[in-house]
PDB file of N, CA and C in Angstrom:
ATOM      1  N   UNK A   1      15.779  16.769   9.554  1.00  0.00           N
ATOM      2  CA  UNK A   1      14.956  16.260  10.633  1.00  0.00           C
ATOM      3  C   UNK A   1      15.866  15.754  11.741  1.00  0.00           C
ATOM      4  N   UNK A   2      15.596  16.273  13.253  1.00  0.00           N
ATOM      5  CA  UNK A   2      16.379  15.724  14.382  1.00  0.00           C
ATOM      6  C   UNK A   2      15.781  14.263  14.865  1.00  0.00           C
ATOM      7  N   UNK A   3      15.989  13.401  15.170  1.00  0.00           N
ATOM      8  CA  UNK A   3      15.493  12.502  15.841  1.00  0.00           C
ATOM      9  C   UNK A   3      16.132  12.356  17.129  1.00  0.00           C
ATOM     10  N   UNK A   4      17.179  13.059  17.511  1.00  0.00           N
ATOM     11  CA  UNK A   4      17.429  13.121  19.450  1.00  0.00           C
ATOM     12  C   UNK A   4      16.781  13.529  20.014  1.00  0.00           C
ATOM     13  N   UNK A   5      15.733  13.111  21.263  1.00  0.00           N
ATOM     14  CA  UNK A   5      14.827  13.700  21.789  1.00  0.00           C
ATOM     15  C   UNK A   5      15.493  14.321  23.081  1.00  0.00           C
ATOM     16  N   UNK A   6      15.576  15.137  23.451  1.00  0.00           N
ATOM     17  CA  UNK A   6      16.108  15.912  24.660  1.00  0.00           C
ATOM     18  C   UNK A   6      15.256  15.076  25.690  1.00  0.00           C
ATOM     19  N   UNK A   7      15.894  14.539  27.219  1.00  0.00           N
ATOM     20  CA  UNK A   7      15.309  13.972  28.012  1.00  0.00           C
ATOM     21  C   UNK A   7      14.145  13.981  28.837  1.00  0.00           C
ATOM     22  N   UNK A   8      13.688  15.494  29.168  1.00  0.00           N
ATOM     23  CA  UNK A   8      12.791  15.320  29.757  1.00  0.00           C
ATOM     24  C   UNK A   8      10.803  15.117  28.791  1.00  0.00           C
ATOM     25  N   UNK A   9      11.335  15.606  27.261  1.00  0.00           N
ATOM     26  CA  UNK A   9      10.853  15.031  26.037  1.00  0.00           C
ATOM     27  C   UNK A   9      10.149  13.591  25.940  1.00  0.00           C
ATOM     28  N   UNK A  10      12.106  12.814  25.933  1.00  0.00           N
ATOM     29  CA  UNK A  10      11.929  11.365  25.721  1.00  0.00           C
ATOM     30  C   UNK A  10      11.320  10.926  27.099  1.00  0.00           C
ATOM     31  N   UNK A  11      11.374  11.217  27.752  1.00  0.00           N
ATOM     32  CA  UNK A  11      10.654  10.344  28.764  1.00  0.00           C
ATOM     33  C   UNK A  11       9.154  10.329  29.349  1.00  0.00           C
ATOM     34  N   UNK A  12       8.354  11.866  28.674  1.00  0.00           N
ATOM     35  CA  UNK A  12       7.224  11.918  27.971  1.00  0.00           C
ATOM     36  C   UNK A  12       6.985  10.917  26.843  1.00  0.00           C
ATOM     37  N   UNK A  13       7.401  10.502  25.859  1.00  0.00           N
ATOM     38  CA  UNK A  13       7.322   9.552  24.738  1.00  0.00           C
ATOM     39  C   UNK A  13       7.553   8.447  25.660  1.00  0.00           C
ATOM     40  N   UNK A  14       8.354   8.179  26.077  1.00  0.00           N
ATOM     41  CA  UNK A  14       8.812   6.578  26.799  1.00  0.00           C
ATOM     42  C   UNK A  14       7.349   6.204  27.283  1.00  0.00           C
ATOM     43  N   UNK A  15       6.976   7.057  28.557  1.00  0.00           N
ATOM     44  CA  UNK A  15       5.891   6.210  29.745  1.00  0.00           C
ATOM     45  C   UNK A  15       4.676   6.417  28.901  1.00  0.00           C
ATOM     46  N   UNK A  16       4.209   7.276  27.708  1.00  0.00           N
ATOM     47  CA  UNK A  16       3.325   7.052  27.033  1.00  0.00           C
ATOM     48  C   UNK A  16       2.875   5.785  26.400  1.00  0.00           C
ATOM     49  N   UNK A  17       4.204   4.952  25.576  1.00  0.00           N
ATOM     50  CA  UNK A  17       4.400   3.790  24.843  1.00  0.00           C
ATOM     51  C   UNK A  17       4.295   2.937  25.715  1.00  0.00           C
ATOM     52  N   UNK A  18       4.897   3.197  26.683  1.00  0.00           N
ATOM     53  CA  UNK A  18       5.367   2.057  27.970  1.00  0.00           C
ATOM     54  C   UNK A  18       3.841   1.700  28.620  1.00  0.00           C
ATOM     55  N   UNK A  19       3.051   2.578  28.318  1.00  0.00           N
ATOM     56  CA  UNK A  19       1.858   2.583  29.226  1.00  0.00           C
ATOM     57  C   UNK A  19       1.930   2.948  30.807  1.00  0.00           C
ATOM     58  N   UNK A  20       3.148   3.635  30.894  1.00  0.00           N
ATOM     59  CA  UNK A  20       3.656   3.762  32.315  1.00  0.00           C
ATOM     60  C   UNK A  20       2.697   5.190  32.911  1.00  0.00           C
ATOM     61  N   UNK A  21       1.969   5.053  33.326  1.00  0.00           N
ATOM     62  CA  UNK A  21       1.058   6.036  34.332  1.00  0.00           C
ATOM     63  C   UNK A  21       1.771   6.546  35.235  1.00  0.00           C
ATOM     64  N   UNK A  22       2.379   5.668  36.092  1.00  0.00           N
ATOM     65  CA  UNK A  22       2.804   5.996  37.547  1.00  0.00           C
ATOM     66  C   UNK A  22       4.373   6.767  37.319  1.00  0.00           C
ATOM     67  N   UNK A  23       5.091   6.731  36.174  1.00  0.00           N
ATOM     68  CA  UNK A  23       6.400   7.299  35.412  1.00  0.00           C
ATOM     69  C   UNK A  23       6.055   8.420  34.925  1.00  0.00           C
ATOM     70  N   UNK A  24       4.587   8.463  34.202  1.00  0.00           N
ATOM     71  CA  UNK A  24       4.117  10.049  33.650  1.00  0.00           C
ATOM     72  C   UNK A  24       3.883  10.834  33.895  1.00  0.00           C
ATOM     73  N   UNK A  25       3.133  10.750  35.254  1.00  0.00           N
ATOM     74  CA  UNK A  25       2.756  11.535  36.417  1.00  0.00           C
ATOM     75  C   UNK A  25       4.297  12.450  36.822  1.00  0.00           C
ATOM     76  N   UNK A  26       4.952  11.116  37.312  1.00  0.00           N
ATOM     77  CA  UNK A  26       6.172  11.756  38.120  1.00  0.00           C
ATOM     78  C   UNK A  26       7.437  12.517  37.313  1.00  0.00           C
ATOM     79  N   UNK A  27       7.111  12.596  35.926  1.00  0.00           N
ATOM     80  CA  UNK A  27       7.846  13.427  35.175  1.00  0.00           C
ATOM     81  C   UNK A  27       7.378  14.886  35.266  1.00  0.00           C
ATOM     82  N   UNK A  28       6.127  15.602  35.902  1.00  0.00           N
ATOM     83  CA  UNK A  28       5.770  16.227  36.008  1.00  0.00           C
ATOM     84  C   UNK A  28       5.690  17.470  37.363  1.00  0.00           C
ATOM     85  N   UNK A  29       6.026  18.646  36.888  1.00  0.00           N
ATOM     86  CA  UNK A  29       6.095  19.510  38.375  1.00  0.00           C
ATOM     87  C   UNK A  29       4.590  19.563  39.040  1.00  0.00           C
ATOM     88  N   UNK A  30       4.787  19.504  40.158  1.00  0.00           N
ATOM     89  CA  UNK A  30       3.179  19.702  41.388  1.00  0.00           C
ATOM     90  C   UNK A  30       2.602  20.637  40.684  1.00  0.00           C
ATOM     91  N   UNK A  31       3.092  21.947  40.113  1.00  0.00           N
ATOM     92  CA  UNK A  31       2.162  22.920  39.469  1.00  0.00           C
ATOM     93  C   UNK A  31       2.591  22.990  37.869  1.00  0.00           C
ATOM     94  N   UNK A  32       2.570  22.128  37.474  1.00  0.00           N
ATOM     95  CA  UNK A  32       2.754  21.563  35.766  1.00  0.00           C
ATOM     96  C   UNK A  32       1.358  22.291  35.251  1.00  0.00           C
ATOM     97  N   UNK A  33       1.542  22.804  33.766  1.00  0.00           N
ATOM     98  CA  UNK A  33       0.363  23.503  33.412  1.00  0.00           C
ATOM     99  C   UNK A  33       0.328  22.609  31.927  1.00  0.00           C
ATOM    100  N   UNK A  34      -0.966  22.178  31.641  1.00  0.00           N
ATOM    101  CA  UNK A  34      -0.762  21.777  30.339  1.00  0.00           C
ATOM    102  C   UNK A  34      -1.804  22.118  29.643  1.00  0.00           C
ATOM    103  N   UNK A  35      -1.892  22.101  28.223  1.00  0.00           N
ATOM    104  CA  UNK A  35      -2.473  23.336  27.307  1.00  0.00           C
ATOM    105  C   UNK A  35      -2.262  22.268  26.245  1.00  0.00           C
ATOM    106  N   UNK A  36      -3.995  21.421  26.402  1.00  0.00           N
ATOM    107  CA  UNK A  36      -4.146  20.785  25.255  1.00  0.00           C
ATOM    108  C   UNK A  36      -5.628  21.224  24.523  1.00  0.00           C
ATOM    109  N   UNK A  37      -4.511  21.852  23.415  1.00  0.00           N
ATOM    110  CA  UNK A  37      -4.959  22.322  22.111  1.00  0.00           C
ATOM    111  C   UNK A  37      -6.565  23.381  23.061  1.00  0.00           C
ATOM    112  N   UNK A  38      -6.007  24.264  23.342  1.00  0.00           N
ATOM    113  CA  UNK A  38      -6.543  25.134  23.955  1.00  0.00           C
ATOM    114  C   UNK A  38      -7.321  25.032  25.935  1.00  0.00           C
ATOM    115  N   UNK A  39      -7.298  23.709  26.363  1.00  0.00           N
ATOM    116  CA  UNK A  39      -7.988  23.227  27.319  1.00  0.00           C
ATOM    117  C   UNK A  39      -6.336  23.065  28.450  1.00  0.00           C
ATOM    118  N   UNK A  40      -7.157  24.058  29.712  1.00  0.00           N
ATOM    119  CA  UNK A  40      -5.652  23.918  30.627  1.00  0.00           C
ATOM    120  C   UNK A  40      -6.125  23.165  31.473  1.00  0.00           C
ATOM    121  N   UNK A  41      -4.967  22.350  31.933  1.00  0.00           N
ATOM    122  CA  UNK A  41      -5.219  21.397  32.834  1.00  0.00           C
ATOM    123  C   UNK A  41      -3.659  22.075  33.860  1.00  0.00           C
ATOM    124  N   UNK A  42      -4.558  22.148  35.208  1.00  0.00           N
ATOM    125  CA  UNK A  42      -3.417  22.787  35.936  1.00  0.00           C
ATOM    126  C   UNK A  42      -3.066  21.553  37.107  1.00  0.00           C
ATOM    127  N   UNK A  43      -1.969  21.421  37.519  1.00  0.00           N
ATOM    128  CA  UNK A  43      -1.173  20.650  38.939  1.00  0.00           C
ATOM    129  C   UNK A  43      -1.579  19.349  38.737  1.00  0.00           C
ATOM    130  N   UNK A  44      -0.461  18.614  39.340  1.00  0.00           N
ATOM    131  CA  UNK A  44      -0.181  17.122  39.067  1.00  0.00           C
ATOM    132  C   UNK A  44      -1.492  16.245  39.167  1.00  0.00           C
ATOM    133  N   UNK A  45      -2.313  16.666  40.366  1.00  0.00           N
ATOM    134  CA  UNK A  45      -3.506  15.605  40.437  1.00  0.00           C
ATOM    135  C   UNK A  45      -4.401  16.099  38.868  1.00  0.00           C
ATOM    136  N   UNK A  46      -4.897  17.242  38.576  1.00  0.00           N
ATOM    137  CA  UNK A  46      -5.635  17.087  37.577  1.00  0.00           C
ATOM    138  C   UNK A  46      -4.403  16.886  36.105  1.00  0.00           C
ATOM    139  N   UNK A  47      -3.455  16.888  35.625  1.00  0.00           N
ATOM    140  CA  UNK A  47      -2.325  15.712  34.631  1.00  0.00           C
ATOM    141  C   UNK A  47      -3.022  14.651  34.976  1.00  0.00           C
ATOM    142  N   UNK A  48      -2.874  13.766  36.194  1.00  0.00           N
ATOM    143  CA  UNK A  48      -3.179  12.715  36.575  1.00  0.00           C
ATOM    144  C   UNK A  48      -4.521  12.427  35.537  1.00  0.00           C
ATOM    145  N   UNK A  49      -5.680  12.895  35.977  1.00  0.00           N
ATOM    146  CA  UNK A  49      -6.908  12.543  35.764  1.00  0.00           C
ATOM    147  C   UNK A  49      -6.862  12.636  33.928  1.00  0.00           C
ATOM    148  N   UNK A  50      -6.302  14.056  33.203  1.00  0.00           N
ATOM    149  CA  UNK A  50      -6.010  13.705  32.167  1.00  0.00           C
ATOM    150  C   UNK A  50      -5.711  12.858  31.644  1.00  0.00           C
ATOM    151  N   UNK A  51      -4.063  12.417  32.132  1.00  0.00           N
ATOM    152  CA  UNK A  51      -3.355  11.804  31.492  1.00  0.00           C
ATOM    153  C   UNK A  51      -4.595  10.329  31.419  1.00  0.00           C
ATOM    154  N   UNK A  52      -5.065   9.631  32.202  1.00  0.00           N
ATOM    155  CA  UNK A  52      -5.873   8.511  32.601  1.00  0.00           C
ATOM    156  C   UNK A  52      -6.951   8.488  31.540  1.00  0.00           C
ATOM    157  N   UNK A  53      -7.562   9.703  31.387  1.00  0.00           N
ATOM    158  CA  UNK A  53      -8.546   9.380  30.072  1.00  0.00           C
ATOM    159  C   UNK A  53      -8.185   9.909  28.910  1.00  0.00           C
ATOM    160  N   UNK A  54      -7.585  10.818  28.756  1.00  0.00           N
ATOM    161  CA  UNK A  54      -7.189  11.240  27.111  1.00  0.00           C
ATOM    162  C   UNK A  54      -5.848  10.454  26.537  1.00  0.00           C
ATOM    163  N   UNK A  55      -5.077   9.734  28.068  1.00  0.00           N
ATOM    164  CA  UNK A  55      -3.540   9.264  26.941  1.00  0.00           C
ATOM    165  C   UNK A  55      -3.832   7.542  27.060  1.00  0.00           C
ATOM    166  N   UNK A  56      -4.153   7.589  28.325  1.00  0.00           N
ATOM    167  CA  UNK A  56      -3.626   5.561  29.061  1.00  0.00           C
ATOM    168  C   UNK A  56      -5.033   5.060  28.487  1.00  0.00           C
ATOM    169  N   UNK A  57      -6.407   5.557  28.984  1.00  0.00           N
ATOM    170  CA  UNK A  57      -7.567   5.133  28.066  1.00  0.00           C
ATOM    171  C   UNK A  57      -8.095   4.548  26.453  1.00  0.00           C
ATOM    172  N   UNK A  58      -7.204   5.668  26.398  1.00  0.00           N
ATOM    173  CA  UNK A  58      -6.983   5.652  24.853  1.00  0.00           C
ATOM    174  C   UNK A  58      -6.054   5.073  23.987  1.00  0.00           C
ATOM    175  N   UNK A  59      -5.022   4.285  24.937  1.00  0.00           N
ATOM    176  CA  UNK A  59      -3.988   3.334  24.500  1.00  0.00           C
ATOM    177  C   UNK A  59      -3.511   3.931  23.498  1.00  0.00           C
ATOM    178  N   UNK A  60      -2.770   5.308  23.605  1.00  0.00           N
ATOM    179  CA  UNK A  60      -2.152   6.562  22.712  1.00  0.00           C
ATOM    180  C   UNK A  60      -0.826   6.120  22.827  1.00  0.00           C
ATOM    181  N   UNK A  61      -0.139   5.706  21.953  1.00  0.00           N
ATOM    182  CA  UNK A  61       1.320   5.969  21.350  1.00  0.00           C
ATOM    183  C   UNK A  61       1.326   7.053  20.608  1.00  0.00           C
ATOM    184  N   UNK A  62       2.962   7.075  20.516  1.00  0.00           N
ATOM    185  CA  UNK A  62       3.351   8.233  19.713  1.00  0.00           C
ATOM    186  C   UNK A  62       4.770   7.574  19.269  1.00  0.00           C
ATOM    187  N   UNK A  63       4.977   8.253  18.158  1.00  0.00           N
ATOM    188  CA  UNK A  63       5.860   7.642  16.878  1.00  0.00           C
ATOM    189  C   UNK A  63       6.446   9.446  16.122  1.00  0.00           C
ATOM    190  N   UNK A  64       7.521   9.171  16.820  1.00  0.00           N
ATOM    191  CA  UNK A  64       8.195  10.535  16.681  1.00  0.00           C
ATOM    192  C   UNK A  64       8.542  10.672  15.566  1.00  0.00           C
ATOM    193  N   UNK A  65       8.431  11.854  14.705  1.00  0.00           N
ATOM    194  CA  UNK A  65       8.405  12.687  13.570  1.00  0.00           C
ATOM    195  C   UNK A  65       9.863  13.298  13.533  1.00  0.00           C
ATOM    196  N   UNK A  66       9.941  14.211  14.614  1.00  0.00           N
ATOM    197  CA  UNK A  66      10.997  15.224  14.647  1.00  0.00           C
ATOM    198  C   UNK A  66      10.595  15.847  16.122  1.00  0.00           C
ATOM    199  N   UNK A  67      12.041  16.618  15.683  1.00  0.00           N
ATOM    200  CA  UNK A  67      12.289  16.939  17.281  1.00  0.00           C
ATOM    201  C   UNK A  67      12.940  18.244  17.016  1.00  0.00           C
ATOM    202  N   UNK A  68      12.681  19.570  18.301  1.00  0.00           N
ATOM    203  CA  UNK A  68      13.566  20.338  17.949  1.00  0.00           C
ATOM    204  C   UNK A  68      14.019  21.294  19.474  1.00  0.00           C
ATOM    205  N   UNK A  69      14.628  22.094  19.607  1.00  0.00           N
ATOM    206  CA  UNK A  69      15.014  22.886  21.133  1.00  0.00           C
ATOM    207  C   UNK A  69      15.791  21.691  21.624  1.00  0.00           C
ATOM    208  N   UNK A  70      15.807  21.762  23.256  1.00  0.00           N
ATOM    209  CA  UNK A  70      16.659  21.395  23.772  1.00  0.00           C
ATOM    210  C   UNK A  70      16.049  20.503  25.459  1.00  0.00           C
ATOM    211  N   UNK A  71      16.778  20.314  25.760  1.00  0.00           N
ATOM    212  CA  UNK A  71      16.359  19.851  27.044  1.00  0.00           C
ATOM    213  C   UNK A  71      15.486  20.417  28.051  1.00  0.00           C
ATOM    214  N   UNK A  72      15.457  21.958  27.900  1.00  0.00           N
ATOM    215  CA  UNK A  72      14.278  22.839  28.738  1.00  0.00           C
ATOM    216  C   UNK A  72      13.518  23.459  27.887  1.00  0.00           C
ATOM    217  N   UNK A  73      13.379  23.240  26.560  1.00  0.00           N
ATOM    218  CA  UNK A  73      12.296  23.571  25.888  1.00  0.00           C
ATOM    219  C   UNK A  73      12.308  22.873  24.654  1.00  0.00           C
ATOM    220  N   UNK A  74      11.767  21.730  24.239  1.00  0.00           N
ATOM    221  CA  UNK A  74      11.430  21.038  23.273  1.00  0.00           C
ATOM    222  C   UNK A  74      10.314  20.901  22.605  1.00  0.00           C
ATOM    223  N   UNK A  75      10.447  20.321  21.248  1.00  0.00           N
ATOM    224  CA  UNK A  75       8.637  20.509  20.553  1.00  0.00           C
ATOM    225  C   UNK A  75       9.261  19.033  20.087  1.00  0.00           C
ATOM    226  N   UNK A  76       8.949  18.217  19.947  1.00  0.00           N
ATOM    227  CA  UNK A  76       8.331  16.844  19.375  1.00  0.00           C
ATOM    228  C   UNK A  76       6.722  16.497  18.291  1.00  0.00           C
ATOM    229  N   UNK A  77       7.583  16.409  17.267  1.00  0.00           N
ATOM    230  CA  UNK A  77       6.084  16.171  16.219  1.00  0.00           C
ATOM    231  C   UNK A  77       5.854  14.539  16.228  1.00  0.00           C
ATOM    232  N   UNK A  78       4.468  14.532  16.674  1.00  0.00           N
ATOM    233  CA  UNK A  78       4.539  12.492  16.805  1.00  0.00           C
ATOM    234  C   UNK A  78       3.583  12.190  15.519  1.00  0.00           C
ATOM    235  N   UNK A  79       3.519  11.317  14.724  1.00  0.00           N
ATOM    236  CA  UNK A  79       2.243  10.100  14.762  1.00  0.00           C
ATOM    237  C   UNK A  79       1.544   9.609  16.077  1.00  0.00           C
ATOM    238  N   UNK A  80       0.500   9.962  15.872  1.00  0.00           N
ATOM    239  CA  UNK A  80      -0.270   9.659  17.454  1.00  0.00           C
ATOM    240  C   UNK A  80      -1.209   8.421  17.005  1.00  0.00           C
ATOM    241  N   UNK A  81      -1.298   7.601  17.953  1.00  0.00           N
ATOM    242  CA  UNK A  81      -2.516   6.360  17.253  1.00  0.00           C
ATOM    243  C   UNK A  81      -3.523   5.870  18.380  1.00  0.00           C
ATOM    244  N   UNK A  82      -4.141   5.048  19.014  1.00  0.00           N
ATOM    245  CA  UNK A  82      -4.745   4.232  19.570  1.00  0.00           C
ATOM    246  C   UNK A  82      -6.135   4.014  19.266  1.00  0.00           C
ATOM    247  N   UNK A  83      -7.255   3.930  20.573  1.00  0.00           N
ATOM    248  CA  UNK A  83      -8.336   3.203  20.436  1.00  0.00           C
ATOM    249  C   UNK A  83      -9.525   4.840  20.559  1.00  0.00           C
ATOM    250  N   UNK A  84      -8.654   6.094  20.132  1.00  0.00           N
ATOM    251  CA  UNK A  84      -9.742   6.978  20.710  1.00  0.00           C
ATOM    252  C   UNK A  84     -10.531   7.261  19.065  1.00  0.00           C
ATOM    253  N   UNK A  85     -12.133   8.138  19.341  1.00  0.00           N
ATOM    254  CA  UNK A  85     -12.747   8.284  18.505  1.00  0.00           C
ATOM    255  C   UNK A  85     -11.738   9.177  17.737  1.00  0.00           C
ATOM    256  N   UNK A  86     -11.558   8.801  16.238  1.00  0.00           N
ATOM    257  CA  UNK A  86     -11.018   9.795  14.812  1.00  0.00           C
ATOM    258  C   UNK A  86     -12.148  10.754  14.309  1.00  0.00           C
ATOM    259  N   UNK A  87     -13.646  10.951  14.463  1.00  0.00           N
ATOM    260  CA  UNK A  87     -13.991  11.425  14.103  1.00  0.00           C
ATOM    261  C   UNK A  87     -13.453  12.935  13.739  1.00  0.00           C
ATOM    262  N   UNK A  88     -13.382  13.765  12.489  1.00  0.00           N
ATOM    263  CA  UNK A  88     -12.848  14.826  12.375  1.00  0.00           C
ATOM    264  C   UNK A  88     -11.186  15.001  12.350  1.00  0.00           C
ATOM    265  N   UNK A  89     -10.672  14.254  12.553  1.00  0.00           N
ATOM    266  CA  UNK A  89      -9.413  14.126  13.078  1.00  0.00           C
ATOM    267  C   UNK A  89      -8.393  14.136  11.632  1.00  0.00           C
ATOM    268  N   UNK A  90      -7.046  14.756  11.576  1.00  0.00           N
ATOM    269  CA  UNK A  90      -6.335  13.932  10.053  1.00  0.00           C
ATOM    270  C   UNK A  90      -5.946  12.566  10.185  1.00  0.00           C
ATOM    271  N   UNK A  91      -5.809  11.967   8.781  1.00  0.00           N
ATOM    272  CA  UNK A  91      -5.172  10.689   8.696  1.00  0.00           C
ATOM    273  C   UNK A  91      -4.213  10.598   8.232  1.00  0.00           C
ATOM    274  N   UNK A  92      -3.213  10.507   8.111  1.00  0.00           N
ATOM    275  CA  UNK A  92      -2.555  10.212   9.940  1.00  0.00           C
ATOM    276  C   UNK A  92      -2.362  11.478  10.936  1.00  0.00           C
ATOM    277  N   UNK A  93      -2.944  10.993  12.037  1.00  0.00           N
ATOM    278  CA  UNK A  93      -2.410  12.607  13.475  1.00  0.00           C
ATOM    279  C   UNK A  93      -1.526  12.626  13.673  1.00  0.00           C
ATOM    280  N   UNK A  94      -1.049  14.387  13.338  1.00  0.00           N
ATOM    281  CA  UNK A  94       0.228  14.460  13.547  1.00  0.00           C
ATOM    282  C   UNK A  94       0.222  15.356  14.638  1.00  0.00           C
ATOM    283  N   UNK A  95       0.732  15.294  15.440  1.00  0.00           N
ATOM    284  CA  UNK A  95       0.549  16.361  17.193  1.00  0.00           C
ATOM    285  C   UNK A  95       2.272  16.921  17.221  1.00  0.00           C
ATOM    286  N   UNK A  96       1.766  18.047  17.804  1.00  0.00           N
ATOM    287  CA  UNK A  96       3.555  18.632  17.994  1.00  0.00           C
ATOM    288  C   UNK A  96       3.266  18.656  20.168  1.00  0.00           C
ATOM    289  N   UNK A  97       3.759  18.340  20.163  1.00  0.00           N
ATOM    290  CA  UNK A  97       4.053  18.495  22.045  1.00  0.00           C
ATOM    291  C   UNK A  97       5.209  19.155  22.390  1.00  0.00           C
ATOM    292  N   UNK A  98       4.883  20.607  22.934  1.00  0.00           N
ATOM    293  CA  UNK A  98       6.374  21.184  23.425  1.00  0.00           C
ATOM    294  C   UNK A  98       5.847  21.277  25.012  1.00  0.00           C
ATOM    295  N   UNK A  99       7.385  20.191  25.767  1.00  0.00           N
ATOM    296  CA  UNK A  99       7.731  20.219  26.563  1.00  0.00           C
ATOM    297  C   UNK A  99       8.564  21.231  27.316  1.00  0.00           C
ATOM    298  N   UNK A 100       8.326  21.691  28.196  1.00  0.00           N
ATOM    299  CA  UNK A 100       9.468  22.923  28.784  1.00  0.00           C
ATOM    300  C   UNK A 100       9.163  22.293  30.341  1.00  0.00           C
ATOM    301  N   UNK A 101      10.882  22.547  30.461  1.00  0.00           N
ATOM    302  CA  UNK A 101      11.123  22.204  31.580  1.00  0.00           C
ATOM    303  C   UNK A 101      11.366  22.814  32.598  1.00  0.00           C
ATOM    304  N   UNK A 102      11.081  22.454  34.236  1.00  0.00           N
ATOM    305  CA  UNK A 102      10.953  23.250  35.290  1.00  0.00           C
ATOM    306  C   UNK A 102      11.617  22.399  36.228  1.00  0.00           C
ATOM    307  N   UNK A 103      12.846  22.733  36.931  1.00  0.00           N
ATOM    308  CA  UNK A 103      13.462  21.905  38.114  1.00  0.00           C
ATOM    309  C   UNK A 103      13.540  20.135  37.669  1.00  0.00           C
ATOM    310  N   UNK A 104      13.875  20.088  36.684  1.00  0.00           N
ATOM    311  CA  UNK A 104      13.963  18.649  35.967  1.00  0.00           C
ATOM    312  C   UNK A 104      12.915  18.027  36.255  1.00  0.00           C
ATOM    313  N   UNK A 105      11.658  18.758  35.759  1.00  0.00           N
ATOM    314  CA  UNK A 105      10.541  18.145  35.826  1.00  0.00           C
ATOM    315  C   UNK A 105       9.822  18.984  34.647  1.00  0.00           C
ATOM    316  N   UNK A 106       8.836  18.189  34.146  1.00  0.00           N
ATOM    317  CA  UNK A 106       7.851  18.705  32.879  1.00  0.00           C
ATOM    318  C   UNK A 106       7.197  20.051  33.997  1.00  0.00           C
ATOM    319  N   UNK A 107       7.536  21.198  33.408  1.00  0.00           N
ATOM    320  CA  UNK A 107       6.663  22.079  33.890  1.00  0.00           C
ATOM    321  C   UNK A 107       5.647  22.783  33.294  1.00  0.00           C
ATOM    322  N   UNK A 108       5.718  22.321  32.139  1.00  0.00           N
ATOM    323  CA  UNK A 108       4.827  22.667  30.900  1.00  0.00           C
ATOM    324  C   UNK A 108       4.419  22.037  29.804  1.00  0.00           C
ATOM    325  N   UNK A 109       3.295  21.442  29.011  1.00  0.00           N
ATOM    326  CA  UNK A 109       3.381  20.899  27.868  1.00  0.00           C
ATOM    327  C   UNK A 109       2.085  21.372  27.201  1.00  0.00           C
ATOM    328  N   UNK A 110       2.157  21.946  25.672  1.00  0.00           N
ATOM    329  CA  UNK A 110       1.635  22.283  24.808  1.00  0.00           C
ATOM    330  C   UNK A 110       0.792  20.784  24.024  1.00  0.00           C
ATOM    331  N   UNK A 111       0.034  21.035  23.456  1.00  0.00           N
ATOM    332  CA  UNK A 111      -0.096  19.975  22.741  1.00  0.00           C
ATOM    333  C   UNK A 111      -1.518  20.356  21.467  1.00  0.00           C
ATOM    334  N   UNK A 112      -0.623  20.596  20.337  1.00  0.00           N
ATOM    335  CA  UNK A 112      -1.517  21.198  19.396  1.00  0.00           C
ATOM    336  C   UNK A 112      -1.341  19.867  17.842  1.00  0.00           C
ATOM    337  N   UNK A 113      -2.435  20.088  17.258  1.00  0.00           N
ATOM    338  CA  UNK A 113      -2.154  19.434  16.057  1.00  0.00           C
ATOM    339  C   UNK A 113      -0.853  19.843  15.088  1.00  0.00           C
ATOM    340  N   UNK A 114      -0.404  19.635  14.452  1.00  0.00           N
ATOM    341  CA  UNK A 114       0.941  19.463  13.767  1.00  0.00           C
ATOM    342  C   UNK A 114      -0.095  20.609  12.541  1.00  0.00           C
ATOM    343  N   UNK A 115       0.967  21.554  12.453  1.00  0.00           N
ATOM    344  CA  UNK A 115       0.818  22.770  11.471  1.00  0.00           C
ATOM    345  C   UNK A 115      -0.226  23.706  12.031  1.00  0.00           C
ATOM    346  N   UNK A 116      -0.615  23.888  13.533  1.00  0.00           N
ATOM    347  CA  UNK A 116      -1.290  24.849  14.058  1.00  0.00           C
ATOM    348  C   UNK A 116      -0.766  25.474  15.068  1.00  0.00           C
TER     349      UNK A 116
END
């Protein structure tokens, strides 16, 4: 198991924990595409609106598992926790997030349950 998170990774994990909104956003390219668990959310203003109700709403940490790739393409397996509905969900959530990077900015992030 790696536990070095390649940077543009860790700093996805950081402003998540941190509760940092205004840091999460700006880790992100203007045309950032993200692809959670099948649902795309395209360019920084709609991240924004995401990030606000599915991560900061939900007072979502993440508690890193493992780590693997590199600085322009990483997968991170977390423990995910907060205040959102579990219905259906495993106990404990395990989420893999692969980050890929674009002009040192998140230009991409995956985000599927852990073993799918």
């Amino acid at each position: 198991m790696t536990t070095h998170v390649p940077e543009q990774a860790a700093g996805f994990v950081r402003a998540v924990n941190d509760r940092d909104h205004a840091g999460f956003i700006a880790l992100f390219a203007e045309d950032a595409v993200i692809d959670d668990a099948g649902r795309e959310i395209r360019g920084r203003e709609a991240v924004r609106a995401w990030a606000a109700h599915d991560i900061f709403a939900a007072n979502a940490t993440l508690e890193v598992r493992d780590v693997s790739g590199t600085d322009g393409d990483a997968t991170v397996t977390a423990k995910v926790d907060g205040t959102f509905d579990r219905t259906g969900l495993p106990d404990p959530l395990l989420m893999t997030f692969r980050v890929v990077g674009d002009r040192g900015k998140i230009g991409g992030l995956t985000c599927r349950l852990a073993g799918n």
